[in-house]
PDB file of N, CA and C in Angstrom:
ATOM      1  N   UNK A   1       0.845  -1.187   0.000  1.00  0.00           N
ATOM      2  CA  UNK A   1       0.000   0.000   0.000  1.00  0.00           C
ATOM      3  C   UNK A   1       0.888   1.247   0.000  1.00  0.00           C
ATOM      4  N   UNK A   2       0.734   2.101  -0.677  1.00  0.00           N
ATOM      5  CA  UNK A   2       1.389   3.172  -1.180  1.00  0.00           C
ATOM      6  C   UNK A   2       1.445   4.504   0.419  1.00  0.00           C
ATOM      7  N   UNK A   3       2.166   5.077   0.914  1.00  0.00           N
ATOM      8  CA  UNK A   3       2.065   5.210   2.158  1.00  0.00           C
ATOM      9  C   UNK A   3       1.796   6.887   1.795  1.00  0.00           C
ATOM     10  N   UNK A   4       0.392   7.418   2.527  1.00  0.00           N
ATOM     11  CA  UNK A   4       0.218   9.081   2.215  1.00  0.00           C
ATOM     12  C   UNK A   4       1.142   9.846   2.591  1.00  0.00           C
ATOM     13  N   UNK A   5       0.831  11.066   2.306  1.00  0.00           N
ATOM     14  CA  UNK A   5       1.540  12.316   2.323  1.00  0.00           C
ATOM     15  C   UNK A   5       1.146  12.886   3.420  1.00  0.00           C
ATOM     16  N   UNK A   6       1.132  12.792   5.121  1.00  0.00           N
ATOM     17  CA  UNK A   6       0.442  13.081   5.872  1.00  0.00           C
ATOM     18  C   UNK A   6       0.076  14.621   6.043  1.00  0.00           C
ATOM     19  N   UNK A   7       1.589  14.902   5.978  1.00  0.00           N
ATOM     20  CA  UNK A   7       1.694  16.708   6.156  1.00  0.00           C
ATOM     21  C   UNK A   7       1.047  17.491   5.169  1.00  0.00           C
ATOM     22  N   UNK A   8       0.964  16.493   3.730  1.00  0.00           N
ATOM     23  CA  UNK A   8       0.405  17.513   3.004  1.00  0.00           C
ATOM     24  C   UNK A   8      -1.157  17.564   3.320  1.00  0.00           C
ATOM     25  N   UNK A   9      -1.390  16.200   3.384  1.00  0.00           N
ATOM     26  CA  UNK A   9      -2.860  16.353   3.836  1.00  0.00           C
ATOM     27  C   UNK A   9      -3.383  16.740   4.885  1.00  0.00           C
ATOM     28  N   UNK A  10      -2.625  16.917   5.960  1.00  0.00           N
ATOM     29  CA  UNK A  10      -3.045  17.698   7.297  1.00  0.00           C
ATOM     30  C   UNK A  10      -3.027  18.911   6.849  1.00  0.00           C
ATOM     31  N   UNK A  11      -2.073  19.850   6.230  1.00  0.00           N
ATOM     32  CA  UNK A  11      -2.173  21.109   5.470  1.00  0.00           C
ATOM     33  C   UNK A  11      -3.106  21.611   4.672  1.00  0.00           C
ATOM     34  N   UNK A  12      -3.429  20.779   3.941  1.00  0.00           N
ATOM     35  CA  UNK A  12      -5.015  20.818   2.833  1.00  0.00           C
ATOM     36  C   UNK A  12      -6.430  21.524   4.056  1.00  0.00           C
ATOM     37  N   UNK A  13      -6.454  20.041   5.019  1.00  0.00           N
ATOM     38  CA  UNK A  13      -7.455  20.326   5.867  1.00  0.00           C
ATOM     39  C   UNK A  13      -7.275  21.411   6.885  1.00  0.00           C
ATOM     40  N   UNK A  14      -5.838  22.163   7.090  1.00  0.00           N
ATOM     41  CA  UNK A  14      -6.036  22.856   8.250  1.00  0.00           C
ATOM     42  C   UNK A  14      -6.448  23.966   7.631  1.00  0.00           C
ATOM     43  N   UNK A  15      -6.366  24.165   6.207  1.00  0.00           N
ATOM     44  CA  UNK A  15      -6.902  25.524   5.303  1.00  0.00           C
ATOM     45  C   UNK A  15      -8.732  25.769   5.251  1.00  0.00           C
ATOM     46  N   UNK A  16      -9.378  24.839   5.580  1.00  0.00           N
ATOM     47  CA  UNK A  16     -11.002  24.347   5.906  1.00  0.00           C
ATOM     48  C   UNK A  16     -10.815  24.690   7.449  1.00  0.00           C
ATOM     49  N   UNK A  17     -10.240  24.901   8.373  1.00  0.00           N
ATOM     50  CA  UNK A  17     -10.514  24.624   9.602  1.00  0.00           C
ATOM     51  C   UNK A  17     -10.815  26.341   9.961  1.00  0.00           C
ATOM     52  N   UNK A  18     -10.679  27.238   9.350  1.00  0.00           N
ATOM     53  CA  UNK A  18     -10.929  28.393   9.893  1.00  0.00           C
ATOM     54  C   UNK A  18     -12.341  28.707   9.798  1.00  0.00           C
ATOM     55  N   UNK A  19     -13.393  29.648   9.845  1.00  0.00           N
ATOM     56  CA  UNK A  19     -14.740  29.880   9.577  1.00  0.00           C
ATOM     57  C   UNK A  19     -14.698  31.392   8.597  1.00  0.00           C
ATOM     58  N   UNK A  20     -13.563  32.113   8.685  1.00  0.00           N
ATOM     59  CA  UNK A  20     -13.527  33.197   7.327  1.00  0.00           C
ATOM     60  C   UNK A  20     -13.488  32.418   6.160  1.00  0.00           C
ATOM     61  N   UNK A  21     -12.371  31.219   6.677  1.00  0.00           N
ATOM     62  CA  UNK A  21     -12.091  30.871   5.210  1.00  0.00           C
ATOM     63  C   UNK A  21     -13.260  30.020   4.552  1.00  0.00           C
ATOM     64  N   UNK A  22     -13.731  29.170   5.433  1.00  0.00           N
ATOM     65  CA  UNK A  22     -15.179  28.239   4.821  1.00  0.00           C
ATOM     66  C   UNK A  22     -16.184  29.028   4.446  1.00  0.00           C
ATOM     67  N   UNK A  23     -16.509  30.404   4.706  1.00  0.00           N
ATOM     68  CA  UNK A  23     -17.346  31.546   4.302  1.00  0.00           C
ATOM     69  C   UNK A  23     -16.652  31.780   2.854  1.00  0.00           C
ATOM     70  N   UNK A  24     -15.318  32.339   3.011  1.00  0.00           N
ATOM     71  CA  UNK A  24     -14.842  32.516   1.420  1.00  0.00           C
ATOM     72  C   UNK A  24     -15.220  31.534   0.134  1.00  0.00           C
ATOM     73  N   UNK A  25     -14.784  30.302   0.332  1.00  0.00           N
ATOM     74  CA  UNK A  25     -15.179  28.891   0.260  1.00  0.00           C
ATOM     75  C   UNK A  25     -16.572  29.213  -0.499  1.00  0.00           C
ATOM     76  N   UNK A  26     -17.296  29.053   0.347  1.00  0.00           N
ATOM     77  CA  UNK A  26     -19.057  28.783   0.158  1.00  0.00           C
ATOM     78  C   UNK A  26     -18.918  29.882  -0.838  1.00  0.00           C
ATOM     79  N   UNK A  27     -18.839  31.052  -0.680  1.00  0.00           N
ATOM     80  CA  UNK A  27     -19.122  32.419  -1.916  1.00  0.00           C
ATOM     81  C   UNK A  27     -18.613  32.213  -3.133  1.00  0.00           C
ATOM     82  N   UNK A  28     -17.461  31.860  -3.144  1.00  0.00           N
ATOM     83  CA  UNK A  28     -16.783  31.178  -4.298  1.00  0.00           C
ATOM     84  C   UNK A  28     -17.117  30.037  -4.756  1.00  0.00           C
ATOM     85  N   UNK A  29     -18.263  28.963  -4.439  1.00  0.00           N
ATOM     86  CA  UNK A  29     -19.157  28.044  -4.663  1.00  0.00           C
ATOM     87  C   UNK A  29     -19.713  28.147  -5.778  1.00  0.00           C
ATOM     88  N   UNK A  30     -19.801  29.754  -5.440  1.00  0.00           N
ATOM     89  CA  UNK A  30     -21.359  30.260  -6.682  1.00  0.00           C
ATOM     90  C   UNK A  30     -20.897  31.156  -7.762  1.00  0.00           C
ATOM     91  N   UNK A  31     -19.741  31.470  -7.650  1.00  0.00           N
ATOM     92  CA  UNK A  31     -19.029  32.181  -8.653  1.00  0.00           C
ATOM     93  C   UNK A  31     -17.971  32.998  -8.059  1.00  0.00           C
ATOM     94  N   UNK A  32     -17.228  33.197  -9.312  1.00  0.00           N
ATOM     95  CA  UNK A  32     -15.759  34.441  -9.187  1.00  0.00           C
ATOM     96  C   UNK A  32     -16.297  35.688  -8.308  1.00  0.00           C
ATOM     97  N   UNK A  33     -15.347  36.135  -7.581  1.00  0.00           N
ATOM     98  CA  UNK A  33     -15.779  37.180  -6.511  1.00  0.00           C
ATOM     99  C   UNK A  33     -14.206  37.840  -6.422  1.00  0.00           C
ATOM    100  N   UNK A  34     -14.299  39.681  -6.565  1.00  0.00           N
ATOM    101  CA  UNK A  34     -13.338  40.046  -6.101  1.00  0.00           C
ATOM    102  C   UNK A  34     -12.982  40.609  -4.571  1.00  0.00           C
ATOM    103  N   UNK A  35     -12.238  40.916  -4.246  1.00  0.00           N
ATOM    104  CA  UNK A  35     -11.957  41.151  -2.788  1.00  0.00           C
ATOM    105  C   UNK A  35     -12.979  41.815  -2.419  1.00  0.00           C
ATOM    106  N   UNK A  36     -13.173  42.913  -2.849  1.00  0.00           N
ATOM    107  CA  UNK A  36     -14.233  44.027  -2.464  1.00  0.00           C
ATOM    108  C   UNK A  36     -15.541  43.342  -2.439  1.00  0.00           C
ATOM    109  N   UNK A  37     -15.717  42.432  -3.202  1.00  0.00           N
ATOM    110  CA  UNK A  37     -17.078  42.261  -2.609  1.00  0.00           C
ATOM    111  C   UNK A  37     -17.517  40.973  -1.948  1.00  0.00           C
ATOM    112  N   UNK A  38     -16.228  40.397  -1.614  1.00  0.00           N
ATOM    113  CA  UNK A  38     -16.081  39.206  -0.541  1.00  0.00           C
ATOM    114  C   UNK A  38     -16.420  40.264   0.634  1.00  0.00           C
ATOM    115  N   UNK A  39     -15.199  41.222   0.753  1.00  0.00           N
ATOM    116  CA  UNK A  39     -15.637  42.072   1.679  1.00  0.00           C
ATOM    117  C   UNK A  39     -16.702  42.392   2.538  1.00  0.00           C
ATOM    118  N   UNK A  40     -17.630  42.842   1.365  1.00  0.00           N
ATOM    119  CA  UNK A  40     -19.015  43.285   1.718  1.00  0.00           C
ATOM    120  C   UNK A  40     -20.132  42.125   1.984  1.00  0.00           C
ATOM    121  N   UNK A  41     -19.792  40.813   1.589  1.00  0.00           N
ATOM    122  CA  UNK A  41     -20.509  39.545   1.612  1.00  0.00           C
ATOM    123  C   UNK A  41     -20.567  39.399   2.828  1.00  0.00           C
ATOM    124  N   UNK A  42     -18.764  39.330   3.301  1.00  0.00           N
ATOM    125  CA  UNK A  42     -18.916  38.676   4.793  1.00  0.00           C
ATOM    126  C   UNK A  42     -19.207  39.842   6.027  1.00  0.00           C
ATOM    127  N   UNK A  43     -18.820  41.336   5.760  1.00  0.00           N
ATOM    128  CA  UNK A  43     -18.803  42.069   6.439  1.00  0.00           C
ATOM    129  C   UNK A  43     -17.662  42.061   7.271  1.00  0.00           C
ATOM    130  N   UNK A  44     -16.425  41.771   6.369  1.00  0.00           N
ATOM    131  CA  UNK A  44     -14.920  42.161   7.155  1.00  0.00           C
ATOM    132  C   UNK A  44     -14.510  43.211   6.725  1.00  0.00           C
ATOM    133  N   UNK A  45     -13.194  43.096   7.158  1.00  0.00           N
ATOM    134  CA  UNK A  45     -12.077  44.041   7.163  1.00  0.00           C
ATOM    135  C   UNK A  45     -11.320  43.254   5.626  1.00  0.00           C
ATOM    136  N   UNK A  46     -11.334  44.243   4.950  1.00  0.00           N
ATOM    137  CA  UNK A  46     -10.063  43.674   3.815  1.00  0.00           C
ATOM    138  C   UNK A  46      -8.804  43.213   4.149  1.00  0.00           C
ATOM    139  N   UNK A  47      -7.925  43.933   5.280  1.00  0.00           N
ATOM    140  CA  UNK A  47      -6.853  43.206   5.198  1.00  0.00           C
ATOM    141  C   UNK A  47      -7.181  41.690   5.687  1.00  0.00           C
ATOM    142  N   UNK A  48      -8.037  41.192   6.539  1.00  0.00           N
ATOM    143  CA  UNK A  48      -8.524  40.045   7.337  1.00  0.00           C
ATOM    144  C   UNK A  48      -8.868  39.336   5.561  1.00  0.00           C
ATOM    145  N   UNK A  49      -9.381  39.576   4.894  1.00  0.00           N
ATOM    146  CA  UNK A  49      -9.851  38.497   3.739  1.00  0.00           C
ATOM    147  C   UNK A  49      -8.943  38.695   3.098  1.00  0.00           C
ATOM    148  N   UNK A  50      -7.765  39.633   2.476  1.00  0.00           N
ATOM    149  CA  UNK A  50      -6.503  39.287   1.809  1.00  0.00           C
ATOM    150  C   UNK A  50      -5.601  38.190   2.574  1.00  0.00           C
ATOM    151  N   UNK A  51      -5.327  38.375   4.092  1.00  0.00           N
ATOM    152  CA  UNK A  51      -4.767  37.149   4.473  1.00  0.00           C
ATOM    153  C   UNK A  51      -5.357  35.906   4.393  1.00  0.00           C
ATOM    154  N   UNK A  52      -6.700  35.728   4.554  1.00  0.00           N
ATOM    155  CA  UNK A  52      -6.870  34.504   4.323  1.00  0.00           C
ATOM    156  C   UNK A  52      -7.236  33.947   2.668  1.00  0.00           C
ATOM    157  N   UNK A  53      -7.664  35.094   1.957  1.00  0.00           N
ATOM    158  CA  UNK A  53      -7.026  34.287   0.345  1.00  0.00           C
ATOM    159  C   UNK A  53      -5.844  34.199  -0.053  1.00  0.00           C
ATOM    160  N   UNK A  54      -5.176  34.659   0.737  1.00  0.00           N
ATOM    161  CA  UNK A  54      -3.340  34.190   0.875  1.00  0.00           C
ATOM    162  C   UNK A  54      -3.119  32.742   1.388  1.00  0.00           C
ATOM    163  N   UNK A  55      -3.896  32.833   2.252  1.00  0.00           N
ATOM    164  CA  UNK A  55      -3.730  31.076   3.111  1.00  0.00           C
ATOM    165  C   UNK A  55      -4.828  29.839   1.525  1.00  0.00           C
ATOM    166  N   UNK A  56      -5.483  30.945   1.404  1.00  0.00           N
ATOM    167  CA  UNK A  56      -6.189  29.626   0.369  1.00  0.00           C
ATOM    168  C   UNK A  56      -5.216  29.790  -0.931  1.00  0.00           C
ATOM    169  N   UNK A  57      -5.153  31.102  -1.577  1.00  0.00           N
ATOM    170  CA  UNK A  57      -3.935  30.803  -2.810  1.00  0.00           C
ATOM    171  C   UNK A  57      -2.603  29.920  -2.427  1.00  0.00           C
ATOM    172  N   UNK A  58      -2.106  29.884  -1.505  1.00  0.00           N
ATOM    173  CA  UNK A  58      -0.802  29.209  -1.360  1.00  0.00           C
ATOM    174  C   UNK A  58      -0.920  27.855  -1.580  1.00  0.00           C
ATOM    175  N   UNK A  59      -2.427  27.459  -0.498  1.00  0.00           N
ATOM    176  CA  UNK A  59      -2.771  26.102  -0.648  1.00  0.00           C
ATOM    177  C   UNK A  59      -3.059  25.356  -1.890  1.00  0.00           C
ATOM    178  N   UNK A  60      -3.441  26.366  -3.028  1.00  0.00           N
ATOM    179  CA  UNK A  60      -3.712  25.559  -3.983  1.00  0.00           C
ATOM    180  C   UNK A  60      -5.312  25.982  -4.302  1.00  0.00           C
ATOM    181  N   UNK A  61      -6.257  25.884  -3.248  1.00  0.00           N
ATOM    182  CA  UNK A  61      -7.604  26.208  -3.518  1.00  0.00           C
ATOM    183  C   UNK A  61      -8.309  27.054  -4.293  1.00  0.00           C
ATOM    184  N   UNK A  62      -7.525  28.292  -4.257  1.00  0.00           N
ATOM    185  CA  UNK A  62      -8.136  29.452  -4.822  1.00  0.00           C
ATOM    186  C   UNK A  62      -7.431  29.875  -5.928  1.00  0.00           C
ATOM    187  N   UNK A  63      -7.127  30.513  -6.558  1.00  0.00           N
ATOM    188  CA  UNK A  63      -6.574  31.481  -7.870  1.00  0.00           C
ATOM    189  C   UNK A  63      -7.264  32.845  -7.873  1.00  0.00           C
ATOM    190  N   UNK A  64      -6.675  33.621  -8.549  1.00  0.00           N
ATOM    191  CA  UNK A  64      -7.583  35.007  -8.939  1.00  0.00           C
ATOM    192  C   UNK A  64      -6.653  35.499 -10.410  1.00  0.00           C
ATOM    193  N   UNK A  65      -7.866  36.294 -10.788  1.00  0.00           N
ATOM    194  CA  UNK A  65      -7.056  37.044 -11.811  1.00  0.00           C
ATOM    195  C   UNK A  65      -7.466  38.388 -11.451  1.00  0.00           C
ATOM    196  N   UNK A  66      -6.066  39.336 -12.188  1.00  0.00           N
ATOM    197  CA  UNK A  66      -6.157  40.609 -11.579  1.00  0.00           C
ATOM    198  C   UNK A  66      -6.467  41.101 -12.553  1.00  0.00           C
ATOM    199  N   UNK A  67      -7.354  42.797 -13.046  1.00  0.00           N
ATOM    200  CA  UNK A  67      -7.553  43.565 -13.878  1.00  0.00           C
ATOM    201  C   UNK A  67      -6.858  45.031 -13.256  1.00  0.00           C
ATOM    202  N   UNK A  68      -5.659  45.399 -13.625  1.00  0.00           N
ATOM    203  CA  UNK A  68      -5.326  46.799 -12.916  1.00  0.00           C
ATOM    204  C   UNK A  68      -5.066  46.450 -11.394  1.00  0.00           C
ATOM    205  N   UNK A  69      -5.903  47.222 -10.556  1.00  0.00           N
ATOM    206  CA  UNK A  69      -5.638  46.638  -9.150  1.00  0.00           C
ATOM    207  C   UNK A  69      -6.545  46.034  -8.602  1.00  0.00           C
ATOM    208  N   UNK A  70      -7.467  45.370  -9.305  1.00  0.00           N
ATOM    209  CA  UNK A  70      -8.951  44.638  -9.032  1.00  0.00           C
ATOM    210  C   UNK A  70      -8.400  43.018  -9.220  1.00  0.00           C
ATOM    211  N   UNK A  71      -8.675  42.145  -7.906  1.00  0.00           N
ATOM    212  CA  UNK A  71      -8.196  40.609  -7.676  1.00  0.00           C
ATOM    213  C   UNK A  71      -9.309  40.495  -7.698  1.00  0.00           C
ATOM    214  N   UNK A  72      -9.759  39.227  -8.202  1.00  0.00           N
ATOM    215  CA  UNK A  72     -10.940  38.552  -8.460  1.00  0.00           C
ATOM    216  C   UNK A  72     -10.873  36.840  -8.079  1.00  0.00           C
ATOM    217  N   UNK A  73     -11.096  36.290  -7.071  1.00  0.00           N
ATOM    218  CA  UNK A  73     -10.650  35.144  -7.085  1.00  0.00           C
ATOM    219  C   UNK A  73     -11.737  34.101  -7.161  1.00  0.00           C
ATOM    220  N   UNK A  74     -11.104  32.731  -7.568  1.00  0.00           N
ATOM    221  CA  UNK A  74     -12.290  31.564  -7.761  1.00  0.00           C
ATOM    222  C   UNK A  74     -11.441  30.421  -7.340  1.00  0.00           C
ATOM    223  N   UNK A  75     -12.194  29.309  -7.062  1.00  0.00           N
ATOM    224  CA  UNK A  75     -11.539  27.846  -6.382  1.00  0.00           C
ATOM    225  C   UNK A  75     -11.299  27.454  -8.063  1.00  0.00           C
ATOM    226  N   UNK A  76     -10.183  27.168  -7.621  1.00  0.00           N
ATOM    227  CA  UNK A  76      -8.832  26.344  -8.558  1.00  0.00           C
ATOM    228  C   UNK A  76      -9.504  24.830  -9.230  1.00  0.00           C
ATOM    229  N   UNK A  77     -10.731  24.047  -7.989  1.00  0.00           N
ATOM    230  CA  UNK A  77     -11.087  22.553  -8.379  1.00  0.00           C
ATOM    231  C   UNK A  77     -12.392  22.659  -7.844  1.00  0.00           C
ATOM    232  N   UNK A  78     -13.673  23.942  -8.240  1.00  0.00           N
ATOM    233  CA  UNK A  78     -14.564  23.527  -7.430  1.00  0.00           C
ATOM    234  C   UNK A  78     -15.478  22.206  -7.068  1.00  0.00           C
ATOM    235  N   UNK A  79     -15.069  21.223  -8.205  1.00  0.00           N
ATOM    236  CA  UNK A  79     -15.369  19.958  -7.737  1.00  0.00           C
ATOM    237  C   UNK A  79     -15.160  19.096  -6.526  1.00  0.00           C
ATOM    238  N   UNK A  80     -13.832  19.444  -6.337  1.00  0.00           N
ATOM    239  CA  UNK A  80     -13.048  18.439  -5.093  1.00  0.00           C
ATOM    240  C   UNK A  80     -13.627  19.246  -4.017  1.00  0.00           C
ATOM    241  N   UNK A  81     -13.745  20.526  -4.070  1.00  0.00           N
ATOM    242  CA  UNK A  81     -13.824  21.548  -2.593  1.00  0.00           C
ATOM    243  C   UNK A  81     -15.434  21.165  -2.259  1.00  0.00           C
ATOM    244  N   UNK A  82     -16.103  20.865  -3.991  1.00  0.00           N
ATOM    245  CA  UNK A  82     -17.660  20.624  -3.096  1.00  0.00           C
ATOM    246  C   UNK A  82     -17.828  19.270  -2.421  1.00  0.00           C
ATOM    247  N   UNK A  83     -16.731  18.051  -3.305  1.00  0.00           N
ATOM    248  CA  UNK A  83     -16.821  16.566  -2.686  1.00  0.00           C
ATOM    249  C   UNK A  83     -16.009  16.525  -1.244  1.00  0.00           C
ATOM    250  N   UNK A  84     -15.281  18.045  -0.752  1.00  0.00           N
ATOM    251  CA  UNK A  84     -14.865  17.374   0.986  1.00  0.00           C
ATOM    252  C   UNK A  84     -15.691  18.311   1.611  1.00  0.00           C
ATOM    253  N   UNK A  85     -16.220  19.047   1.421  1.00  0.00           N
ATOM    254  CA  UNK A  85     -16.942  19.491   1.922  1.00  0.00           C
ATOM    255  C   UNK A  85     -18.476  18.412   2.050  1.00  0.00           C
ATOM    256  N   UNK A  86     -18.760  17.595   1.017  1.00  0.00           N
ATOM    257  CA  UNK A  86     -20.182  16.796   1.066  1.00  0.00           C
ATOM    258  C   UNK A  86     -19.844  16.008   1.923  1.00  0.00           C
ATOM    259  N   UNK A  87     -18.798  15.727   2.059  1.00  0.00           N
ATOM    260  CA  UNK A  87     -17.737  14.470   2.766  1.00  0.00           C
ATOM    261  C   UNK A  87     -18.126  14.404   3.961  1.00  0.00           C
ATOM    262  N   UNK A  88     -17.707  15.611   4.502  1.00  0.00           N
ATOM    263  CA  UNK A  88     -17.831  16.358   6.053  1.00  0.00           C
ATOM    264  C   UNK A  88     -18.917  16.226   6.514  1.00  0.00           C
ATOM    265  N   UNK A  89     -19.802  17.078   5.729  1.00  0.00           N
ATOM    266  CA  UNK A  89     -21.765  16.968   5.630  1.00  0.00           C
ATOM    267  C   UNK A  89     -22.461  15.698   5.999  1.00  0.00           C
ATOM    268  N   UNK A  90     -21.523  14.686   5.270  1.00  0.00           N
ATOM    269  CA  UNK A  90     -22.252  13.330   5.259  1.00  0.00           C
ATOM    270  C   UNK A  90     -22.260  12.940   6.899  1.00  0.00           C
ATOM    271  N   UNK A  91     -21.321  13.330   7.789  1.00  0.00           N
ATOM    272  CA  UNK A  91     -21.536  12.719   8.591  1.00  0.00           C
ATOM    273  C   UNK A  91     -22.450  12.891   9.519  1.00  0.00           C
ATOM    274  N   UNK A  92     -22.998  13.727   8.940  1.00  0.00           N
ATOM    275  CA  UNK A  92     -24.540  14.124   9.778  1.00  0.00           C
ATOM    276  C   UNK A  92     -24.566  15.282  11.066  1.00  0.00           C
ATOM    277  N   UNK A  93     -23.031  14.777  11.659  1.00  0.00           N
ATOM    278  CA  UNK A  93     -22.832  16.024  13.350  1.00  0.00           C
ATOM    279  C   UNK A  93     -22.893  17.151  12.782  1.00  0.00           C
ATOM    280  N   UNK A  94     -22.323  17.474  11.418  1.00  0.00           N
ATOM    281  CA  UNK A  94     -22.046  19.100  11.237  1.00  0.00           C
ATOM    282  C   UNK A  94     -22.905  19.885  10.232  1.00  0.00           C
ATOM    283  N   UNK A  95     -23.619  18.704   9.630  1.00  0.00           N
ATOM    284  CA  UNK A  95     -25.093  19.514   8.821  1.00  0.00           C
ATOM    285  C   UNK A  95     -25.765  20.394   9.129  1.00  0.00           C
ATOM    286  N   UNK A  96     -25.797  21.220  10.563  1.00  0.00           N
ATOM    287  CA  UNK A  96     -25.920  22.105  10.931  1.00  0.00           C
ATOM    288  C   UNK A  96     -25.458  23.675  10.848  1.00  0.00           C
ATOM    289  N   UNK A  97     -24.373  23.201  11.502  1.00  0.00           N
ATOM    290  CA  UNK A  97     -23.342  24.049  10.935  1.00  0.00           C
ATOM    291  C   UNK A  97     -23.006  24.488   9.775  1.00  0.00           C
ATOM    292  N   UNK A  98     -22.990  23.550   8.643  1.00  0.00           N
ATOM    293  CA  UNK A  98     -21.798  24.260   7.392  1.00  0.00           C
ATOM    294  C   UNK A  98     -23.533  24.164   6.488  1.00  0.00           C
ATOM    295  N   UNK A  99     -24.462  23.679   6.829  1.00  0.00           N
ATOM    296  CA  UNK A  99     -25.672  24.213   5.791  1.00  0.00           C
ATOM    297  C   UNK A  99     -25.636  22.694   4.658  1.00  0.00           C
ATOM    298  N   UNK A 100     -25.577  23.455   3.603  1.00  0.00           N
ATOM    299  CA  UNK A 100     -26.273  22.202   2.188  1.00  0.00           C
ATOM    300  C   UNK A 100     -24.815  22.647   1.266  1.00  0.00           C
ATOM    301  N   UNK A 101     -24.058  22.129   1.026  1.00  0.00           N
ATOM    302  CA  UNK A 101     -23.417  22.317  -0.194  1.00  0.00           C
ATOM    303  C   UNK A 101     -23.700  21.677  -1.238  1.00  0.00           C
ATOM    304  N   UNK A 102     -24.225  22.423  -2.206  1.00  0.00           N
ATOM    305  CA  UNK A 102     -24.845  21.195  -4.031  1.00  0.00           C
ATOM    306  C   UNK A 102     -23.651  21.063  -4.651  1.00  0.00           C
TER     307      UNK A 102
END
C-alpha cells in the first residue's frame, strides 16, 4: 500500500478549519468574486480576507485574476472543494453548521 503524504494532507485540511475561510469557500461556490465584494458579503475588514485568500492561494484552492488593481478570485477545483466538503456533511454532526453544499 502506497504510504500518504500526511503533512500535506493535514495542510489541505487545516486551510477548511478556519470559519472566514469556509465563508470565502461557500461564496466562491457560486461564482468568481473580487476582494471588495467578498468584503461586503462577509462584512470584514479587507486586510482580514486578503490574508486569508493568501492562506487559500498558497494552498492551492483558490486562484484570482487581476484587472489593474482589481483581484478577483475563484476555487482552482470547485469539484473536489464541493466533494470534501459533502464528505464532512455526510456525517450528519455538522449539517448544521456548514448548511447544504450542491
Amino acid at each position: 500500500m502506497k504510504k500518504i503524504n500526511r503533512r500535506k494532507i493535514s495542510e489541505f485540511f487545516k486551510v477548511f478549519s478556519h470559519p472566514v475561510r469556509l465563508m470565502i469557500i461557500e461564496e466562491l461556490l457560486d461564482d468568481k468574486k473580487c476582494v471588495t465584494e467578498i468584503k461586503e458579503l462577509l462584512n470584514a475588514r479587507q486586510p482580514n480576507i486578503s490574508q486569508h485568500l493568501l492562506v487559500l492561494r498558497m494552498s492551492g484552492i483558490v486562484d484570482y485574476d487581476q484587472s489593474g488593481k482589481m483581484k478577483c478570485y475563484f476555487l482552482r477545483n470547485p469539484k473536489l472543494v464541493k466533494k470534501v466538503l459533502k464528505a464532512v456533511e455526510s456525517t450528519g454532526s455538522l449539517k448544521p453548521v456548514l448548511g447544504s453544499f450542491k
